[in-house]
PDB file of N, CA and C in Angstrom:
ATOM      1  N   UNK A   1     -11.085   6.730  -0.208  1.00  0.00           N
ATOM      2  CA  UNK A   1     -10.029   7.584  -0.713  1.00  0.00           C
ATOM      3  C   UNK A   1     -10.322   7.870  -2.171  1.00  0.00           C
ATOM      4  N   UNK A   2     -10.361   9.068  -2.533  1.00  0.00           N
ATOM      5  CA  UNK A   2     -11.268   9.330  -3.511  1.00  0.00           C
ATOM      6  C   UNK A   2     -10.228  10.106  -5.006  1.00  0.00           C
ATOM      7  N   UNK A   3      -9.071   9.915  -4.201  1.00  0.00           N
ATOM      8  CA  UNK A   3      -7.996  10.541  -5.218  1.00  0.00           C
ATOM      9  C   UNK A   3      -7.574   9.585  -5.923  1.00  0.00           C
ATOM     10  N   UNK A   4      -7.772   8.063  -5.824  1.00  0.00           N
ATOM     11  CA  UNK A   4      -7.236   7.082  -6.544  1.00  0.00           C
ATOM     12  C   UNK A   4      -7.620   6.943  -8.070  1.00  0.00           C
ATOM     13  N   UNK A   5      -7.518   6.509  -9.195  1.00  0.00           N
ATOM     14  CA  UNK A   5      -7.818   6.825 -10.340  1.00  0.00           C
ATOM     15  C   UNK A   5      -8.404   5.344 -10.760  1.00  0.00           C
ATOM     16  N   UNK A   6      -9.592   5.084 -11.152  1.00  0.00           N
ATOM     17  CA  UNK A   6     -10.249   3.752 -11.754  1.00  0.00           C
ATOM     18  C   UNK A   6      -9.222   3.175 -12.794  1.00  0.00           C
ATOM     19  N   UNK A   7      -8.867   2.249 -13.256  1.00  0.00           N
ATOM     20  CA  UNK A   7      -8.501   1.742 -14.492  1.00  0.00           C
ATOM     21  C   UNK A   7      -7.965   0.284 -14.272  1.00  0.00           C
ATOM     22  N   UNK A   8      -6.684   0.594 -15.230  1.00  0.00           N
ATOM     23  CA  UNK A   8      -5.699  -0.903 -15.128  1.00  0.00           C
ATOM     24  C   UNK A   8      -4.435  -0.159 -15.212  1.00  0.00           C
ATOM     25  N   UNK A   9      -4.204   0.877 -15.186  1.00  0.00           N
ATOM     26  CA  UNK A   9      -2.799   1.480 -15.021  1.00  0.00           C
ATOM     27  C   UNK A   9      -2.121   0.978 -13.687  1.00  0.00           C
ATOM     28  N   UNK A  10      -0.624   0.748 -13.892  1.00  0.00           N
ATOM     29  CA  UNK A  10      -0.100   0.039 -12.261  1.00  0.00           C
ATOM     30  C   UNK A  10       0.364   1.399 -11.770  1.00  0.00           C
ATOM     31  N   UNK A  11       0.532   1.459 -10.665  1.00  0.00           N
ATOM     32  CA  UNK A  11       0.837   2.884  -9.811  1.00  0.00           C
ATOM     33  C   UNK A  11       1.416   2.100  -8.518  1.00  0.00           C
ATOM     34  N   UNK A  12       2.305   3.273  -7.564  1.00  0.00           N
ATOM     35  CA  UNK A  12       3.195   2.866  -6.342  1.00  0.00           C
ATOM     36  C   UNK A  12       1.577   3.037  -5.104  1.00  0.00           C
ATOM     37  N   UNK A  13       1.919   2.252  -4.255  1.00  0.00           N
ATOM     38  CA  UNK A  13       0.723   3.077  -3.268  1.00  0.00           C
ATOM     39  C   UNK A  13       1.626   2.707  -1.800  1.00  0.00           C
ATOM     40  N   UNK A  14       1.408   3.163  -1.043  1.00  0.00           N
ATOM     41  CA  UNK A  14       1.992   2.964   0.489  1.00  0.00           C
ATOM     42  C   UNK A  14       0.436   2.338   1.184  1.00  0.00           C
ATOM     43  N   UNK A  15       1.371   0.943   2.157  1.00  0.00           N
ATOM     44  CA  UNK A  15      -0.068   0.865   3.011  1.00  0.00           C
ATOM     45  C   UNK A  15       0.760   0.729   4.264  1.00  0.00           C
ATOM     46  N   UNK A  16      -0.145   1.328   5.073  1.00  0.00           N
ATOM     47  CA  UNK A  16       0.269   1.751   6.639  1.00  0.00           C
ATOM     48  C   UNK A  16      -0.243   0.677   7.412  1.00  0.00           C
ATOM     49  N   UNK A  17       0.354   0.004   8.683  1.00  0.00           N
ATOM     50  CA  UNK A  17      -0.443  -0.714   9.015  1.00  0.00           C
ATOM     51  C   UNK A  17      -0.642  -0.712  10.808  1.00  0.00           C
ATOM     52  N   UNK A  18      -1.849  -0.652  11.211  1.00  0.00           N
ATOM     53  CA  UNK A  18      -1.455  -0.182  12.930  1.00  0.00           C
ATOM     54  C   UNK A  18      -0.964  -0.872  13.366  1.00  0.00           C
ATOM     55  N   UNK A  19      -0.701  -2.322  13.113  1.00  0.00           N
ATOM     56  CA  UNK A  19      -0.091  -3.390  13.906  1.00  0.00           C
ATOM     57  C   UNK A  19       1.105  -3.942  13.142  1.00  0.00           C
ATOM     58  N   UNK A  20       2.513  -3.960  13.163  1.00  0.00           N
ATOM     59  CA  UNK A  20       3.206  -4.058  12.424  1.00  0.00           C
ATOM     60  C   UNK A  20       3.295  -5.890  12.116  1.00  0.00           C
ATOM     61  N   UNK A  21       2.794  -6.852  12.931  1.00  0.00           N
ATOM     62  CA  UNK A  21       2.438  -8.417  12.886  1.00  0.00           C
ATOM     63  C   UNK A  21       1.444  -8.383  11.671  1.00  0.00           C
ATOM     64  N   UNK A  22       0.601  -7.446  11.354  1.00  0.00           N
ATOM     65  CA  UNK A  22      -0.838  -8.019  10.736  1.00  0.00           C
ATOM     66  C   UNK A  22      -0.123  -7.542   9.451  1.00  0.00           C
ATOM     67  N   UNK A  23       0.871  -6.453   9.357  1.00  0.00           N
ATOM     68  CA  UNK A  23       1.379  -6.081   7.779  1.00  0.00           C
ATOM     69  C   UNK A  23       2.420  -7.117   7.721  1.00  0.00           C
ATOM     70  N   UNK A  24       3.193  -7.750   8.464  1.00  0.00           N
ATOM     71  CA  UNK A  24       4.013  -8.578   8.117  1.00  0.00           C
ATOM     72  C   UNK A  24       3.348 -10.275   7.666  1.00  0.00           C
ATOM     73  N   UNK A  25       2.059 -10.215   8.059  1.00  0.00           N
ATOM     74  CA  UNK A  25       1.267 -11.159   7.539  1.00  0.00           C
ATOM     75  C   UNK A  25       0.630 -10.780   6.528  1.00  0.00           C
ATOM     76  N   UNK A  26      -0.065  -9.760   6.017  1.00  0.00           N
ATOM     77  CA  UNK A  26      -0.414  -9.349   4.748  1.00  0.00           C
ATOM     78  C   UNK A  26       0.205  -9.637   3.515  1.00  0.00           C
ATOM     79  N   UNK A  27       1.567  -9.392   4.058  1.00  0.00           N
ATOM     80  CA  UNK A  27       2.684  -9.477   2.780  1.00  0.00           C
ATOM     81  C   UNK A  27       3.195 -10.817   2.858  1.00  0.00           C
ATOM     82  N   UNK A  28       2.967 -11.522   3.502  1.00  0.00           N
ATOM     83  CA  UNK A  28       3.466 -13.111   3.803  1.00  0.00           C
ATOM     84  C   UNK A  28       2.439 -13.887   2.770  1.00  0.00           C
ATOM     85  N   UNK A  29       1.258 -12.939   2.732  1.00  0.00           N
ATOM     86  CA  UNK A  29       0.345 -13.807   1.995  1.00  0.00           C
ATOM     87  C   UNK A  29      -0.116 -13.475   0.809  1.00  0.00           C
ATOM     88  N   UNK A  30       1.209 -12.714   0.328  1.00  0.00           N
ATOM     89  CA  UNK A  30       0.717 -12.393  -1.069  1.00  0.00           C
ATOM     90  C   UNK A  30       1.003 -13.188  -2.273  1.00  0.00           C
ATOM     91  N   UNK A  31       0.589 -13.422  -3.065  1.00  0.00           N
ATOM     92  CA  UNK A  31       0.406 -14.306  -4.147  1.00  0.00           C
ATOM     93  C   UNK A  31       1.134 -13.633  -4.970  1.00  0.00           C
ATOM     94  N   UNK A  32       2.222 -14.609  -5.903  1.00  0.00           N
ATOM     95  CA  UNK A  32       3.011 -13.968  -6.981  1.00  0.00           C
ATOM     96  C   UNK A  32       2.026 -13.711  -8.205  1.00  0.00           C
ATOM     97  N   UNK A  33       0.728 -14.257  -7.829  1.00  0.00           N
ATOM     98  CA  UNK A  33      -0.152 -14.508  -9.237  1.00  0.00           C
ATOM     99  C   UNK A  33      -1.537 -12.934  -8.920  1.00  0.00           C
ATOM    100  N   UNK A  34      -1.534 -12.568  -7.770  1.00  0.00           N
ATOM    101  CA  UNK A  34      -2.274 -11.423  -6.965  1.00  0.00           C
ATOM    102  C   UNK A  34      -2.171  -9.712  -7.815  1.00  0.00           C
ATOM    103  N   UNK A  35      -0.806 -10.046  -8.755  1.00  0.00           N
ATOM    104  CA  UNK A  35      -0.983  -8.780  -9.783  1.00  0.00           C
ATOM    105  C   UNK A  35       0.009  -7.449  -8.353  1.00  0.00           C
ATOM    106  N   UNK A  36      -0.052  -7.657  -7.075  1.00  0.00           N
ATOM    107  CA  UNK A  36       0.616  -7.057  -6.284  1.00  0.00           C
ATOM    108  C   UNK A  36       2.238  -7.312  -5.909  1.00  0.00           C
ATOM    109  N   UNK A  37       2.964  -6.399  -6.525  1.00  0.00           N
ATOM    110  CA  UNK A  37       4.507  -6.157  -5.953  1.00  0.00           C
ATOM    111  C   UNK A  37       5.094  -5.681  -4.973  1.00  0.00           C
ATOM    112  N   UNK A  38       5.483  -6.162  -3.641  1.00  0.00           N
ATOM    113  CA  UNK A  38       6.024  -5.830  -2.969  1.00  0.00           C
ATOM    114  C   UNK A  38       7.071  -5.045  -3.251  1.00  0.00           C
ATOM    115  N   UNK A  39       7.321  -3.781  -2.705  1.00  0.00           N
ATOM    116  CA  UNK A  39       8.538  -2.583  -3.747  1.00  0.00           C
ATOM    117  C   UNK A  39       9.885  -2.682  -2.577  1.00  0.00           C
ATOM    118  N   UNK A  40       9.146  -2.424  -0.988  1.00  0.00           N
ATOM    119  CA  UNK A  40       9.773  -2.064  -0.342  1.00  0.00           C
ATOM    120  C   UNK A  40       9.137  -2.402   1.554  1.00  0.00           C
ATOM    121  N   UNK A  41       9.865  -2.114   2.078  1.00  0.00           N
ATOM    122  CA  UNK A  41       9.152  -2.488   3.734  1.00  0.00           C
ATOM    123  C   UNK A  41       9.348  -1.185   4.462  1.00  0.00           C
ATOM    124  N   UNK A  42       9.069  -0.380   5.334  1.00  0.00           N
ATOM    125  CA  UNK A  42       9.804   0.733   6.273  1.00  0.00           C
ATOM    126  C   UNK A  42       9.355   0.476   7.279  1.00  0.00           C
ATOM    127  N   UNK A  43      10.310   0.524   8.325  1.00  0.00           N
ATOM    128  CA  UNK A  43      10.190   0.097   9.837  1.00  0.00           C
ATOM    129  C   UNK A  43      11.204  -0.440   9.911  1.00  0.00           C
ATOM    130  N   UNK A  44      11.561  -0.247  11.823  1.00  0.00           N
ATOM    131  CA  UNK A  44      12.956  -1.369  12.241  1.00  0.00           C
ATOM    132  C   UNK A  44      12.571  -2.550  11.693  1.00  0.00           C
ATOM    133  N   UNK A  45      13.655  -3.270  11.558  1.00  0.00           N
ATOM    134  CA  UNK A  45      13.899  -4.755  11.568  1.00  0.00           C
ATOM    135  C   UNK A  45      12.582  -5.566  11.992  1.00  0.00           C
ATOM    136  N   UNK A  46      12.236  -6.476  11.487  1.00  0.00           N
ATOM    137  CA  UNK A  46      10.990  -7.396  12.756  1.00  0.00           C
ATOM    138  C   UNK A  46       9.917  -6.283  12.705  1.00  0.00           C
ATOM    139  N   UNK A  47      10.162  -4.706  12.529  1.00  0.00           N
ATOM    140  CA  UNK A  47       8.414  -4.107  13.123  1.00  0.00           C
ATOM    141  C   UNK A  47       7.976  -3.275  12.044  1.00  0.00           C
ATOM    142  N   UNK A  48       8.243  -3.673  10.593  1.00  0.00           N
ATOM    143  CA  UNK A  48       8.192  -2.651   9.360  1.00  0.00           C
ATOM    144  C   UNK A  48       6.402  -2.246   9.809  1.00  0.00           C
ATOM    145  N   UNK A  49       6.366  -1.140   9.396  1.00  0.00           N
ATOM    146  CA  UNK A  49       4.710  -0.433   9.858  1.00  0.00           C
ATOM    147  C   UNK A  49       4.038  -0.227   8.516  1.00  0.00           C
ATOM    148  N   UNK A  50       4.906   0.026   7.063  1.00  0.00           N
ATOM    149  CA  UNK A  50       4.805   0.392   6.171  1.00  0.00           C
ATOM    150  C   UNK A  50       5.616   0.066   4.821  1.00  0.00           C
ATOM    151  N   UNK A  51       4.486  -0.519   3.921  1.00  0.00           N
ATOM    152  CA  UNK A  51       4.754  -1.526   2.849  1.00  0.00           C
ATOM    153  C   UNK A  51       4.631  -0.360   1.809  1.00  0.00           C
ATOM    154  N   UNK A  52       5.658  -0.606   0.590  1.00  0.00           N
ATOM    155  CA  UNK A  52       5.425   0.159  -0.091  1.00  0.00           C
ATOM    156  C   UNK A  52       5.024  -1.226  -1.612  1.00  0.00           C
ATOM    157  N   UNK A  53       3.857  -0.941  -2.327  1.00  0.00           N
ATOM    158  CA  UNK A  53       3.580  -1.747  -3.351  1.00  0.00           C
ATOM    159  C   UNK A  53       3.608  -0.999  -4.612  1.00  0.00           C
ATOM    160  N   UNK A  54       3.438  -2.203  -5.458  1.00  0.00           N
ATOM    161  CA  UNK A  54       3.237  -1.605  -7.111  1.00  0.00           C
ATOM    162  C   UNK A  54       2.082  -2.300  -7.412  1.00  0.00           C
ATOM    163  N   UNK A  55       0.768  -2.071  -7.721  1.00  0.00           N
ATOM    164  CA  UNK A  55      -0.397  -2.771  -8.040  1.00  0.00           C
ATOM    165  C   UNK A  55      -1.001  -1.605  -9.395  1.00  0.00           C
ATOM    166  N   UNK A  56      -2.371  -2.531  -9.812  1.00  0.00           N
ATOM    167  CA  UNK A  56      -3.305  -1.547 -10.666  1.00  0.00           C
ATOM    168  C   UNK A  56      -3.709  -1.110 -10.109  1.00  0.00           C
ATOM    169  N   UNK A  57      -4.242   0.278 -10.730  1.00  0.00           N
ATOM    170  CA  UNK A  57      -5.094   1.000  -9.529  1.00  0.00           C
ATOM    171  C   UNK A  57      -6.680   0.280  -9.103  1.00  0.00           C
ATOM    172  N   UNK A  58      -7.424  -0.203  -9.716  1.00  0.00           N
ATOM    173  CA  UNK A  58      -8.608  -0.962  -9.496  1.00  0.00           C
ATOM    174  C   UNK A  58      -8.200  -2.028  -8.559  1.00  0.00           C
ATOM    175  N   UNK A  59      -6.927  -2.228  -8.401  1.00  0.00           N
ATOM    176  CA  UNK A  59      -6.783  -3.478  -6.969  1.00  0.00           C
ATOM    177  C   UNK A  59      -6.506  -2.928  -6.027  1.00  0.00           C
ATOM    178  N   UNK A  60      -5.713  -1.613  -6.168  1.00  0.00           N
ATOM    179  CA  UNK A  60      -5.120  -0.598  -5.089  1.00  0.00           C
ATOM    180  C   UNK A  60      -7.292  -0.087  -4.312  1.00  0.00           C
ATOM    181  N   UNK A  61      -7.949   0.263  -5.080  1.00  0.00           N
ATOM    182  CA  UNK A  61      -8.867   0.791  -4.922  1.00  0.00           C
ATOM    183  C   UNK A  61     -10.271  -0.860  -4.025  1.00  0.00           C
ATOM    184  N   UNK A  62      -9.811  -1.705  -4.688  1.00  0.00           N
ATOM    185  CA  UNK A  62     -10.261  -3.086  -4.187  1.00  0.00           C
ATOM    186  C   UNK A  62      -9.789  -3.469  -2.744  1.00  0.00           C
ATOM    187  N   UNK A  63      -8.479  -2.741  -2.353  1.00  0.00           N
ATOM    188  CA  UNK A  63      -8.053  -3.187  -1.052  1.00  0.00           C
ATOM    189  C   UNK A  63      -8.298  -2.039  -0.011  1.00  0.00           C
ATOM    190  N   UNK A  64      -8.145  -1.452  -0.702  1.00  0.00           N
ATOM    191  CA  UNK A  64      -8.726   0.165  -0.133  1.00  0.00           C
ATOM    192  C   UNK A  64     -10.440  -0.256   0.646  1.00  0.00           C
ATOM    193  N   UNK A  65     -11.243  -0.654  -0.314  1.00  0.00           N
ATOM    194  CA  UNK A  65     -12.525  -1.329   0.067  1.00  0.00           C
ATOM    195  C   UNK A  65     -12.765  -2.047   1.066  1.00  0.00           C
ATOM    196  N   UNK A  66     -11.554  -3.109   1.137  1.00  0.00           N
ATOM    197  CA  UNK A  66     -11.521  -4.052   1.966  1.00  0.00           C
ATOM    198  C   UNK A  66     -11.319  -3.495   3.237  1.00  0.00           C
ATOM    199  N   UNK A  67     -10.286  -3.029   3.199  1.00  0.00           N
ATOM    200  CA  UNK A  67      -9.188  -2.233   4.997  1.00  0.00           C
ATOM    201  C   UNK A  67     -10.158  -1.660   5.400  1.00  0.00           C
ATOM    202  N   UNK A  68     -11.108  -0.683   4.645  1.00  0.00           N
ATOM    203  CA  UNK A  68     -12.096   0.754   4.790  1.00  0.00           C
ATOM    204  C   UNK A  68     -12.574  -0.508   6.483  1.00  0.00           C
ATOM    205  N   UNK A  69     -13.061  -1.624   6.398  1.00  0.00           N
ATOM    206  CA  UNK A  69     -14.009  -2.358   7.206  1.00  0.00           C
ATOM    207  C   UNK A  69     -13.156  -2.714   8.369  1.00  0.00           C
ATOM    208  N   UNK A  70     -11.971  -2.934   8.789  1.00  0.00           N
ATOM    209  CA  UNK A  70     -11.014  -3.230   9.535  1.00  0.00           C
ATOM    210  C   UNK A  70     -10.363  -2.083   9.957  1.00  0.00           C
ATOM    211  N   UNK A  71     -10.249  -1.599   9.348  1.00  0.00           N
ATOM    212  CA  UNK A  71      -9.624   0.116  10.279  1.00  0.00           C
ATOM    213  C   UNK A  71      -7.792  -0.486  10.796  1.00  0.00           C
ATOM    214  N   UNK A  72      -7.526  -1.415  10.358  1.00  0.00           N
ATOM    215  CA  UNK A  72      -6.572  -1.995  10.567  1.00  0.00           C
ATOM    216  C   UNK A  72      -5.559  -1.326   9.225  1.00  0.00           C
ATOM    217  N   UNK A  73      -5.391  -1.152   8.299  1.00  0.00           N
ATOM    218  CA  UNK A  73      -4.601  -0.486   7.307  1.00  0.00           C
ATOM    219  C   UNK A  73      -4.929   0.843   6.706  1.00  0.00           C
ATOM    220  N   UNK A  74      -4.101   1.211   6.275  1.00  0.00           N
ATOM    221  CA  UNK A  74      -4.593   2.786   5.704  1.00  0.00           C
ATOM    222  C   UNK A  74      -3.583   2.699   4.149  1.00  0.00           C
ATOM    223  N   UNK A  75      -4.746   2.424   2.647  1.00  0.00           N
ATOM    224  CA  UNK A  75      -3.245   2.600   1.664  1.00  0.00           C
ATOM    225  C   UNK A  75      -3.918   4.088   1.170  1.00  0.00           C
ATOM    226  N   UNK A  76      -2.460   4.477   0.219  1.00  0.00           N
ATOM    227  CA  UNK A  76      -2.799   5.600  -0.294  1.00  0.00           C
ATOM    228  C   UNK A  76      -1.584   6.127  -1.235  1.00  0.00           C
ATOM    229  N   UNK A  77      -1.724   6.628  -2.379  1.00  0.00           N
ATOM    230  CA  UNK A  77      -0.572   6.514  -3.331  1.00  0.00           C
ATOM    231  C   UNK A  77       0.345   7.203  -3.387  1.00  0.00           C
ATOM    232  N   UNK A  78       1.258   6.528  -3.545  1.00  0.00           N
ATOM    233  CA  UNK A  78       2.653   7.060  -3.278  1.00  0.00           C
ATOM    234  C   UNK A  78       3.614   8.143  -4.171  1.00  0.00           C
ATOM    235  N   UNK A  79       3.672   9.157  -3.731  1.00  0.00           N
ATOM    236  CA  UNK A  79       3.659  10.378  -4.420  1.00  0.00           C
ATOM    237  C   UNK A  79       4.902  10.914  -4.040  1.00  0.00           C
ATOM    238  N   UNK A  80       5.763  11.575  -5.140  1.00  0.00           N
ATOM    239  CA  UNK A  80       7.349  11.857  -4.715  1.00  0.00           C
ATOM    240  C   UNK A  80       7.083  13.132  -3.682  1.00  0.00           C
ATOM    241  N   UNK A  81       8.223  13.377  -2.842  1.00  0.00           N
ATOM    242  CA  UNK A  81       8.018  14.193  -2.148  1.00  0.00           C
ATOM    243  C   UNK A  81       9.020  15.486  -2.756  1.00  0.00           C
ATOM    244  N   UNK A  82       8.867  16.426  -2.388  1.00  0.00           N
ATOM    245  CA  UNK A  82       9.258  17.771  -2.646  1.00  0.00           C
ATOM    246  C   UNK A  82       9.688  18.558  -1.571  1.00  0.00           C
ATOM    247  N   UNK A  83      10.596  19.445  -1.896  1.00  0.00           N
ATOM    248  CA  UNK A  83      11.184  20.491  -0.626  1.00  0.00           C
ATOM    249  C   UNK A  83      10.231  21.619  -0.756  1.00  0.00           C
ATOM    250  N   UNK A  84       9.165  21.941  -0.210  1.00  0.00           N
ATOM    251  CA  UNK A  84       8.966  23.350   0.070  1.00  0.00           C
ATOM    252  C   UNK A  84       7.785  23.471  -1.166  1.00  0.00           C
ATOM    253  N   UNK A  85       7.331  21.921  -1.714  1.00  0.00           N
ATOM    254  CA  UNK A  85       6.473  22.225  -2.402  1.00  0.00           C
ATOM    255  C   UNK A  85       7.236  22.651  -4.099  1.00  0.00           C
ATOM    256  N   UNK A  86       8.098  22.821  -3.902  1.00  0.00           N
ATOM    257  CA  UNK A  86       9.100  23.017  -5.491  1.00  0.00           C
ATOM    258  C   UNK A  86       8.693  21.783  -6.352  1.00  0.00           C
ATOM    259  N   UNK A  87       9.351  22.437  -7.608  1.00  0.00           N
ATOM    260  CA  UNK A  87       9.807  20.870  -8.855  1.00  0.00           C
ATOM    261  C   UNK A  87      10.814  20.165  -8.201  1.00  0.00           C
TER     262      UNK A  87
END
């Protein structure tokens, strides 16, 4: 994913996950010391599919690396949405 930006700036990113067990273990195993914030969860109850985080972008881009090999997550940054393409 090639839109992500190198640095140490923190940014929102969404990660998708095909199996909603393997994202609810992802986030089970995150370290308060990992520099990654859990923001938010989306999905029913028990089957959230989609984590919303606050990380740097060089870790956002580090996990990005990782998933690329598992095909099991998809992140990608989280960008306000708009009606119709407007301000």
């Amino acid at each position: 994913m090639s839109s992500m930006s190198s640095g140490k700036a923190t940014g929102r990113y969404i990660v998708r996950a095909v199996d909603p067990a393997r994202l609810s273990e992802f986030v089970q195993n995150l370290r308060p010391d990992s520099g990654i914030e859990l923001l938010d969860l989306i999905g029913p109850p028990g089957a959230q599919h989609t984590a919303v985080l606050a990380m740097a972008s060089d870790t956002a881009k580090a996990l990005e690396l990782h998933f690329s090999t598992s095909n099991q997550f998809t992140i990608e940054p989280d960008r306000p949405l708009s009606l119709f393409g407007g301000a």
